[in-house]
C-alpha atoms as a PDB file:
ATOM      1  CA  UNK A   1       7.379  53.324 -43.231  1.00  0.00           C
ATOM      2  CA  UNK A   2       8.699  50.958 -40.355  1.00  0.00           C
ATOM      3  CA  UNK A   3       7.020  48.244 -38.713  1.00  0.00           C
ATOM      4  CA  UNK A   4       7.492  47.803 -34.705  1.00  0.00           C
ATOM      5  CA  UNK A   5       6.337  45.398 -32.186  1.00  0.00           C
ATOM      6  CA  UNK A   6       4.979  44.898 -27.760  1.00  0.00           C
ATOM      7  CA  UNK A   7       5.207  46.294 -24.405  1.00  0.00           C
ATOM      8  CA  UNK A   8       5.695  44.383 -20.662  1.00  0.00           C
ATOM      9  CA  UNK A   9       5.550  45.537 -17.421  1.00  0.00           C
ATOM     10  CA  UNK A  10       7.201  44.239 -14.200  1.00  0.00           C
ATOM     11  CA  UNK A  11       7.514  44.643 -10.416  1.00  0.00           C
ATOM     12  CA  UNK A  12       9.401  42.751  -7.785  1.00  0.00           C
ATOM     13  CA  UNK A  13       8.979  43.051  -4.033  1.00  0.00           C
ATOM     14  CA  UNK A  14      11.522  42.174  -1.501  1.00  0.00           C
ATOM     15  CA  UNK A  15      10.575  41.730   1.637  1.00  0.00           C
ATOM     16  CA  UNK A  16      12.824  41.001   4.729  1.00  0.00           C
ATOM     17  CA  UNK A  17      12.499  40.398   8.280  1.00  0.00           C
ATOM     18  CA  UNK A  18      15.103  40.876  11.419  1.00  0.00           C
ATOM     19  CA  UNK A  19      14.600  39.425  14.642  1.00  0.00           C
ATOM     20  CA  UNK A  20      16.608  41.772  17.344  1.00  0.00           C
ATOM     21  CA  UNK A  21      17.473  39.891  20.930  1.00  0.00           C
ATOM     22  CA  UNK A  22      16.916  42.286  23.958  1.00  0.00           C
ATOM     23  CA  UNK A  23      19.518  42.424  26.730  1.00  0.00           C
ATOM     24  CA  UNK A  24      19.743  43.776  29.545  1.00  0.00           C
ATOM     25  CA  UNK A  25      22.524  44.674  31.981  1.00  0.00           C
ATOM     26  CA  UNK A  26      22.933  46.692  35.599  1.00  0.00           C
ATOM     27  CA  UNK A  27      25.594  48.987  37.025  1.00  0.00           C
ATOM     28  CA  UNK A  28      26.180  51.572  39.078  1.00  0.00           C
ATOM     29  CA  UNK A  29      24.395  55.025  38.719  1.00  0.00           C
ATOM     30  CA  UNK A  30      26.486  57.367  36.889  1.00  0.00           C
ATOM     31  CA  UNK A  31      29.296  59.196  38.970  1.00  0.00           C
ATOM     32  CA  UNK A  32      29.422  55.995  41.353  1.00  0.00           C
ATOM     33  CA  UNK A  33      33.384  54.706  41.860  1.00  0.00           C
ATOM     34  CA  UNK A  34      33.246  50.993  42.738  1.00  0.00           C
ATOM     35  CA  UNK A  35      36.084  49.191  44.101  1.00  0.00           C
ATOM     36  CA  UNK A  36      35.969  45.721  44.501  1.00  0.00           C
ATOM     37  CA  UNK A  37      37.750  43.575  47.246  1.00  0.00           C
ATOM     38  CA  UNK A  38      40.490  41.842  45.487  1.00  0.00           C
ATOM     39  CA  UNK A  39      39.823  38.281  47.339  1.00  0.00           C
ATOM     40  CA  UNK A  40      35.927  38.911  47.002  1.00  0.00           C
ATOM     41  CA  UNK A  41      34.331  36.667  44.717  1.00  0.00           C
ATOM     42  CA  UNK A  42      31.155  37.557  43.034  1.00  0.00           C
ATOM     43  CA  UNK A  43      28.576  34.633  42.824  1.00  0.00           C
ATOM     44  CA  UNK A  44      24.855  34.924  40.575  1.00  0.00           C
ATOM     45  CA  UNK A  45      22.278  33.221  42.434  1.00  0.00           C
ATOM     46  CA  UNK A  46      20.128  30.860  40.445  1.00  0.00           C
ATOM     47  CA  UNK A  47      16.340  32.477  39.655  1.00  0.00           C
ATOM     48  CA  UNK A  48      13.644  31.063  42.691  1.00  0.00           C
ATOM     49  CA  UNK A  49      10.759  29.739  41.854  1.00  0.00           C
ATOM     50  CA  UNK A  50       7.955  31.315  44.411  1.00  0.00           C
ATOM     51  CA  UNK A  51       6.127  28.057  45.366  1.00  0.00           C
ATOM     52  CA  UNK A  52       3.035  27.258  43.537  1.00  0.00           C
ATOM     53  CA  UNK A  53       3.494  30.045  40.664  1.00  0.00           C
ATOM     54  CA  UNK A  54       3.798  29.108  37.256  1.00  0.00           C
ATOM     55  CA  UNK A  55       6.785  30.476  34.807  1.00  0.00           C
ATOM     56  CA  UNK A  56       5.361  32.262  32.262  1.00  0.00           C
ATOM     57  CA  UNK A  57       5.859  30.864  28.903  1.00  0.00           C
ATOM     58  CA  UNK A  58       8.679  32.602  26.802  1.00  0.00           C
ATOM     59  CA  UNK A  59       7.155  34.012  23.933  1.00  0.00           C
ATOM     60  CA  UNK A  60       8.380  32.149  20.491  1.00  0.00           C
ATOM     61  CA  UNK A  61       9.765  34.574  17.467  1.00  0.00           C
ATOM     62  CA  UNK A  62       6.983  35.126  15.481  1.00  0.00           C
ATOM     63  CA  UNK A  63       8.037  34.430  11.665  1.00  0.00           C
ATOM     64  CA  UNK A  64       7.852  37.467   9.131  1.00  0.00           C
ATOM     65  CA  UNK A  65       4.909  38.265   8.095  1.00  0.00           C
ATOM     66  CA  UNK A  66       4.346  38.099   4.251  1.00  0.00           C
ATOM     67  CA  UNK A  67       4.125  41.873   2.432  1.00  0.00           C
ATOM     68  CA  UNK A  68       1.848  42.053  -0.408  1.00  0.00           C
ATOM     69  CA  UNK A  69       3.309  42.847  -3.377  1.00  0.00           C
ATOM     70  CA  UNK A  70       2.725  45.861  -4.887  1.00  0.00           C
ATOM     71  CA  UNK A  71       0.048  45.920  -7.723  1.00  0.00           C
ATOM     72  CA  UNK A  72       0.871  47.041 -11.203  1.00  0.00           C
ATOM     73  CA  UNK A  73      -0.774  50.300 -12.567  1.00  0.00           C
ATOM     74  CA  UNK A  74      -0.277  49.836 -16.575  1.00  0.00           C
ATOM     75  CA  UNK A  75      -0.692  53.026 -18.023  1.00  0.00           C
ATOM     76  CA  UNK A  76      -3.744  53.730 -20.586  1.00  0.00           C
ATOM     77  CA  UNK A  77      -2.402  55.129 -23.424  1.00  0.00           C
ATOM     78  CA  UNK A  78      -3.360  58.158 -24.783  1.00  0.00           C
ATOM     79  CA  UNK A  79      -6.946  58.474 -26.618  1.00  0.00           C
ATOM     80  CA  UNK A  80      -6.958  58.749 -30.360  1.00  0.00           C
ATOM     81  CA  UNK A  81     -10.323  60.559 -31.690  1.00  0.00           C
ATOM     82  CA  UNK A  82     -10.882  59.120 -35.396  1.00  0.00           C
ATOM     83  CA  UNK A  83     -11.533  62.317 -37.909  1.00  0.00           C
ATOM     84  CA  UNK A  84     -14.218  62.918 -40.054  1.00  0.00           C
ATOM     85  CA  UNK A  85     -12.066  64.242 -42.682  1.00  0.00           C
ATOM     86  CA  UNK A  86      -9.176  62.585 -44.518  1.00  0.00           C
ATOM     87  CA  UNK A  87      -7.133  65.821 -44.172  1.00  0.00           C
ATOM     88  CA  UNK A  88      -7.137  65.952 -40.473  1.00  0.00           C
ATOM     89  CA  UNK A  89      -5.532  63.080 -39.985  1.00  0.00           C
ATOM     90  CA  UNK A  90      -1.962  65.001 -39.678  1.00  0.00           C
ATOM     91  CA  UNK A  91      -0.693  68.435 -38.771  1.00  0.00           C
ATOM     92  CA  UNK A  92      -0.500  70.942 -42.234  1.00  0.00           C
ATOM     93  CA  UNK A  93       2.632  70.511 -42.339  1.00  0.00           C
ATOM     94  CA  UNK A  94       3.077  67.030 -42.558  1.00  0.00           C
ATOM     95  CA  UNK A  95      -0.030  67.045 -45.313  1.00  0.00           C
ATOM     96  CA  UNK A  96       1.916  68.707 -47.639  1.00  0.00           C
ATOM     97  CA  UNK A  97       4.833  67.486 -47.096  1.00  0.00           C
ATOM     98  CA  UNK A  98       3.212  63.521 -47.485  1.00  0.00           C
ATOM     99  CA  UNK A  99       0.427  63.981 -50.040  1.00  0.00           C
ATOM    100  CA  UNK A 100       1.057  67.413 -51.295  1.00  0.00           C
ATOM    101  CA  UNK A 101      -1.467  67.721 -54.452  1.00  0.00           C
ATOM    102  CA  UNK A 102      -2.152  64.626 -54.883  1.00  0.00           C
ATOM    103  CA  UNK A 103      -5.806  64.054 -55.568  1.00  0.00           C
ATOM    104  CA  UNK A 104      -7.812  63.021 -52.122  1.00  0.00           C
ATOM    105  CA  UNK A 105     -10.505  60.437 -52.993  1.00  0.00           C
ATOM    106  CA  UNK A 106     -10.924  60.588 -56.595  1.00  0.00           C
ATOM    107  CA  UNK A 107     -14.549  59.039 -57.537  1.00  0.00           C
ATOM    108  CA  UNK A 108     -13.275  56.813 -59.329  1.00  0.00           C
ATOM    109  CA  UNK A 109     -11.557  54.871 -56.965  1.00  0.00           C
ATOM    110  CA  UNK A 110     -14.552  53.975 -54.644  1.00  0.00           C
ATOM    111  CA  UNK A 111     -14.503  50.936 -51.874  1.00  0.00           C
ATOM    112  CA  UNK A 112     -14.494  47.775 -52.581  1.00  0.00           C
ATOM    113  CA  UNK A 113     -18.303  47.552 -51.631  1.00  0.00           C
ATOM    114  CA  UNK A 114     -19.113  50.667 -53.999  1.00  0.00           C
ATOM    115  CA  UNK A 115     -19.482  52.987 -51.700  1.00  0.00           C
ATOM    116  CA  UNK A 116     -17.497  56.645 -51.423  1.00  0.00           C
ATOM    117  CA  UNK A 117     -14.737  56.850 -49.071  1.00  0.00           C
ATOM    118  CA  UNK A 118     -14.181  59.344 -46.033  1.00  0.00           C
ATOM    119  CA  UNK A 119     -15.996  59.388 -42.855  1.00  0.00           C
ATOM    120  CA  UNK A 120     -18.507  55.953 -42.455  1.00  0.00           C
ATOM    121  CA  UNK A 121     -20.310  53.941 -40.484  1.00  0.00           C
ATOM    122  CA  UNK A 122     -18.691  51.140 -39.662  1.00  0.00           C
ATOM    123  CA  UNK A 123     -19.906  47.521 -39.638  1.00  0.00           C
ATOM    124  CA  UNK A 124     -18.365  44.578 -37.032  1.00  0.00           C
ATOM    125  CA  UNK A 125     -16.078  42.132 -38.760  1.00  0.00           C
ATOM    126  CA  UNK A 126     -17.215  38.413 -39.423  1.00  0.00           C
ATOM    127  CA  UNK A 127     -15.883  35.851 -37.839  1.00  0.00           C
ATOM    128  CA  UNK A 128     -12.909  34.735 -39.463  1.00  0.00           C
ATOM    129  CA  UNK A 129     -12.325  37.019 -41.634  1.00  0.00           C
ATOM    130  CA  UNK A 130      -9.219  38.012 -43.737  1.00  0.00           C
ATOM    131  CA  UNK A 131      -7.132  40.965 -42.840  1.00  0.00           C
ATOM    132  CA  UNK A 132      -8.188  43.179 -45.325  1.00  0.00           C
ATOM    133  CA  UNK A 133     -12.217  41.901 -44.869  1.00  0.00           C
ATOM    134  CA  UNK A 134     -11.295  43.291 -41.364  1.00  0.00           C
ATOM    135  CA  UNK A 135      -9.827  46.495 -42.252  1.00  0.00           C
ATOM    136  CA  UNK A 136     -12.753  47.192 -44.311  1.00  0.00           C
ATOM    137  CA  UNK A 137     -15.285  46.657 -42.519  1.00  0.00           C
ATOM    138  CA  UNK A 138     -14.506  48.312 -39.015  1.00  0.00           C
ATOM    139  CA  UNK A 139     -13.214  51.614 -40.695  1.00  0.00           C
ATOM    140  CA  UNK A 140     -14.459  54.765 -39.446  1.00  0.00           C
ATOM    141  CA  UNK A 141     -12.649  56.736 -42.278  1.00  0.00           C
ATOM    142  CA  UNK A 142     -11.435  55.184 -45.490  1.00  0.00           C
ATOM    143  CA  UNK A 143      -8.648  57.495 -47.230  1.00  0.00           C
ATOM    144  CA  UNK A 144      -6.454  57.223 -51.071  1.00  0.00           C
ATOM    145  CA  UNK A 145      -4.868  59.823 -52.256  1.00  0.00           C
ATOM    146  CA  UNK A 146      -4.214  59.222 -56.240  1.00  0.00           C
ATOM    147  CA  UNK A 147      -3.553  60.368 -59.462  1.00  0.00           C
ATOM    148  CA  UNK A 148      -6.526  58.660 -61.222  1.00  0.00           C
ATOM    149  CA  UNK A 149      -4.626  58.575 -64.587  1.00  0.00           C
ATOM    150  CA  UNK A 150      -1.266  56.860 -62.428  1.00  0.00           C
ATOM    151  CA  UNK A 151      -1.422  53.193 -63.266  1.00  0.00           C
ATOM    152  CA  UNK A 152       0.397  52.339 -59.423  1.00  0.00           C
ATOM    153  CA  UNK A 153       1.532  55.201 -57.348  1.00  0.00           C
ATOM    154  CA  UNK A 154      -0.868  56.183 -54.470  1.00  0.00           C
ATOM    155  CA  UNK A 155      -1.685  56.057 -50.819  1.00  0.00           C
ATOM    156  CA  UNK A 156      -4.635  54.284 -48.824  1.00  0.00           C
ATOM    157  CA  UNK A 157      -4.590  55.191 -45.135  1.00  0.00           C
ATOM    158  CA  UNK A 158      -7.643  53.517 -42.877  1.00  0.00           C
ATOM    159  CA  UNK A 159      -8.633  54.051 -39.573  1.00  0.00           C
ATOM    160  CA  UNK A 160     -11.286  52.013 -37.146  1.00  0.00           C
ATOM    161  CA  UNK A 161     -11.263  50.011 -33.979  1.00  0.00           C
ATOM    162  CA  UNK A 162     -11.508  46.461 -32.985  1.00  0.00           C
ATOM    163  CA  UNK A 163     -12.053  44.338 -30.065  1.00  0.00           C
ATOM    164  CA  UNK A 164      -8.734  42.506 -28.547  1.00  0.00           C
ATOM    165  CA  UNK A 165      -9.975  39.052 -30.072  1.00  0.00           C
ATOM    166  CA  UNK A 166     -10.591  40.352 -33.389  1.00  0.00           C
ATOM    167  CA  UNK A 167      -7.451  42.678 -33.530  1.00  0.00           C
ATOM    168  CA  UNK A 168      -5.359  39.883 -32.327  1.00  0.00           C
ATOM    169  CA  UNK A 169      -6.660  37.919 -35.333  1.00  0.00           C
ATOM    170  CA  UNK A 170      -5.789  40.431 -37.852  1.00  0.00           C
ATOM    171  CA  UNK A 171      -1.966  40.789 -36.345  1.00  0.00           C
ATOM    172  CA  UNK A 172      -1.696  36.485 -36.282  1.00  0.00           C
ATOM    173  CA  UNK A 173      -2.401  36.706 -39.869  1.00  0.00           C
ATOM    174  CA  UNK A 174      -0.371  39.442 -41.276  1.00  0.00           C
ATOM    175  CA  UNK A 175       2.318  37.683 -38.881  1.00  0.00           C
ATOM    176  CA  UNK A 176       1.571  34.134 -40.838  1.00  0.00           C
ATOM    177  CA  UNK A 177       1.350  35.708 -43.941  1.00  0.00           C
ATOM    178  CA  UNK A 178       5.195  37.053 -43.626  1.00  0.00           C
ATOM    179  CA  UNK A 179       4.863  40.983 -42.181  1.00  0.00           C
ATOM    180  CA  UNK A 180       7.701  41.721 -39.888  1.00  0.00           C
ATOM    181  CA  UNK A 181       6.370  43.302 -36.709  1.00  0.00           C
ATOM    182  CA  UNK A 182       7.591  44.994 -33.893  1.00  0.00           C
ATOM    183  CA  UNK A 183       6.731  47.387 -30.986  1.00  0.00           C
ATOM    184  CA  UNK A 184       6.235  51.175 -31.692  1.00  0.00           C
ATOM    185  CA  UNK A 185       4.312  53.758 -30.341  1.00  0.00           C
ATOM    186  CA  UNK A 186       2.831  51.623 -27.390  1.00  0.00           C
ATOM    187  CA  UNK A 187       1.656  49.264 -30.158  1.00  0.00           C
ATOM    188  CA  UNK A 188       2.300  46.884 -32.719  1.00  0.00           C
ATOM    189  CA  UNK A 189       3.041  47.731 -35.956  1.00  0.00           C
ATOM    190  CA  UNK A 190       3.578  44.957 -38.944  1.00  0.00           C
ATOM    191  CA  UNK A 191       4.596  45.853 -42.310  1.00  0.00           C
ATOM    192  CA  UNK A 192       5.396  44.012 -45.445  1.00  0.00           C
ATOM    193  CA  UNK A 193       6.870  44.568 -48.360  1.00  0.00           C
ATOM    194  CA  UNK A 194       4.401  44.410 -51.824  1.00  0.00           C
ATOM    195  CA  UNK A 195       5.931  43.031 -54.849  1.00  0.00           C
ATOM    196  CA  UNK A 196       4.265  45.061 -58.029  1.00  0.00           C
ATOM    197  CA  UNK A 197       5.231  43.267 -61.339  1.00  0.00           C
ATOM    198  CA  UNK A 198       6.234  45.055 -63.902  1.00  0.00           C
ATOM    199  CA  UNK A 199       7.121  48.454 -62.008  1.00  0.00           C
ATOM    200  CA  UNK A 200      10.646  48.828 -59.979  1.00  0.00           C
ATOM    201  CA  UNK A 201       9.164  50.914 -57.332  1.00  0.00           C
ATOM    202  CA  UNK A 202       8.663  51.077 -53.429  1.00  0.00           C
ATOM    203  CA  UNK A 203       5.269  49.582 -51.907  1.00  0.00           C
ATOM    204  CA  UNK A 204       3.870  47.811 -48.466  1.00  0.00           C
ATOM    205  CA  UNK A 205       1.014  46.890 -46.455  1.00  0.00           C
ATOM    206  CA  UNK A 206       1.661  48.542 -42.816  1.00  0.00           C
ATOM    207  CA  UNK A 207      -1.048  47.442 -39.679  1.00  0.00           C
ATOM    208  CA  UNK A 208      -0.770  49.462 -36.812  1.00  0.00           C
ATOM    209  CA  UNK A 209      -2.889  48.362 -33.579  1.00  0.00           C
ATOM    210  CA  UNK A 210      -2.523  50.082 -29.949  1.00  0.00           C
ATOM    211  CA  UNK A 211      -5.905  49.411 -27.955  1.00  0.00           C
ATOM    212  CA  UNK A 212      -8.861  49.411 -29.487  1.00  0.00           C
ATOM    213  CA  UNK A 213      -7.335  51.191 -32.162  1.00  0.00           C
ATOM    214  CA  UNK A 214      -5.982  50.016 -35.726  1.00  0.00           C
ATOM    215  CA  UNK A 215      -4.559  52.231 -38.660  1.00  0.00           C
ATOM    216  CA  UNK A 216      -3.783  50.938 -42.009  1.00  0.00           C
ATOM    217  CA  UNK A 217      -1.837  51.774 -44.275  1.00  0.00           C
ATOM    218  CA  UNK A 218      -1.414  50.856 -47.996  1.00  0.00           C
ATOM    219  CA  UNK A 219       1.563  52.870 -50.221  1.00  0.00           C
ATOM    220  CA  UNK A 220       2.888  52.411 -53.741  1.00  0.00           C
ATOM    221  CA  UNK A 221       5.495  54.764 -54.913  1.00  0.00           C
ATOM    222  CA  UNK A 222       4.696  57.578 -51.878  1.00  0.00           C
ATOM    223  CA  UNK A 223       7.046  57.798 -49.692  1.00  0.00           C
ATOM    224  CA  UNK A 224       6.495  58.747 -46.163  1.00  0.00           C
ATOM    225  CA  UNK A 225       8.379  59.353 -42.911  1.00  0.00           C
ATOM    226  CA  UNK A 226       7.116  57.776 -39.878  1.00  0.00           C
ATOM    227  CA  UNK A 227       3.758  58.733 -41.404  1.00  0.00           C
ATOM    228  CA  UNK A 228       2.052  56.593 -37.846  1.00  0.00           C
ATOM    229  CA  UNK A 229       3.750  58.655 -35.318  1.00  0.00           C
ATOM    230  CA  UNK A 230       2.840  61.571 -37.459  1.00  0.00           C
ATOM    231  CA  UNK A 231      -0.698  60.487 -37.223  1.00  0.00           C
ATOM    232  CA  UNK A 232      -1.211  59.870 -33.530  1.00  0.00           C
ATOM    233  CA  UNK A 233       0.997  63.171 -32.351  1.00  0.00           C
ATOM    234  CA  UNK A 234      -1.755  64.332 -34.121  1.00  0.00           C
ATOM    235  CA  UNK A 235      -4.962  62.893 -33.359  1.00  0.00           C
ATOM    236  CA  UNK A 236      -4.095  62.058 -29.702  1.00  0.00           C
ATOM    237  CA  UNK A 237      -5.551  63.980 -26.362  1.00  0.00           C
END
């Protein structure tokens, strides 16, 4: 699964101003033939001033007038609704084709406070706390699918939603911690590679945050193909 990150928007105005001189001119009315006396010579009198009248004052340029800019609309991105079930969280098709028969929530892999996973309640993150103390605690529906006699191979797929401060927190640190991130899907997504000792096989951590809302996922030997955008083609309205 890849890891994107971001999103900016911009908007220039231009605004320009052109002040047009007005002239004005006589002549004869249309059809008139003229002809002027060779020796005559023609002589503009000077403008009179009518005793005791004041010229009126010859109105300055005004300068341009400033335009506002025009404000930028950012565009609300589409609403995800969080399922209740662990198998709604794709299409059918992509189901089988990601988790096929693999065992969804196996009792004996329970939370990491004891309780069953699927649909919850969940709880508002402490301050400071780590990324997957986050994760945890603001899910709305907690996910693995896994063989329960497989010693590494399985899938854990969270989802929940956070404030800005809190899912800014959990991005910093996956950021410090060495996750690659990147935009995608009018979001950030960070992923990072897991090291498992002992077994040659494919594994990361992906984070996923767009809005309020954050998906994680956590995948050992499962592949998967853009298993995010899958998710929120899905689950979005």
């Amino acid at each position: 699964m890849t890891r994107r990150r971001s999103t900016t928007l911009g908007a220039a105005a231009f605004v320009a101003a052109t002040l047009i001189g007005l002239t004005g001119c006589a002549g004869g009315a249309a059809g008139d033939d003229v002809a002027a006396d060779p020796t005559e010579t023609v002589t503009v009198p000077a403008p009179t001033t009518t005793p005791g009248a004041t010229p009126s004052p010859t109105a300055e340029p005004t300068e341009p007038t400033d335009t506002a800019e025009p404000t930028e609309t950012a565009v609300a991105a589409p609403l995800v609704t969080i399922p209740t079930d662990c198998t709604q969280i794709v299409d059918a098709s992509t189901y089988a084709t990601t988790f096929g028969s693999i065992p969804l929530n196996p009792e004996s892999w329970l939370r990491r406070d004891g309780t069953a996973r699927g649909s919850r309640t969940p709880s508002v993150p402490e301050a400071g706390a780590q990324p997957f103390q986050i994760v945890d605690a603001a899910a709305e529906l907690d996910c693995v699918w896994r063989e329960p006699q497989a010693d590494v191979s399985g899938i854990f797929v969270i989802l929940g939603r956070l404030d800005q401060p809190t899912a800014a927190s959990l991005l910093d640190q996956v950021t410090a911690a060495g996750a690659t991130c990147q935009e995608a899907h009018g979001g950030q997504l960070c992923q990072q590679p897991i090291e498992v000792e002992q077994y040659p096989i494919e594994a990361a951590h992906t984070w996923f945050v767009r809005g309020d809302l954050y998906i994680a996922v956590v995948q050992y030997n499962v592949p998967t193909n853009d298993l995010i955008g899958s998710m929120l083609a899905h689950l979005e309205s």
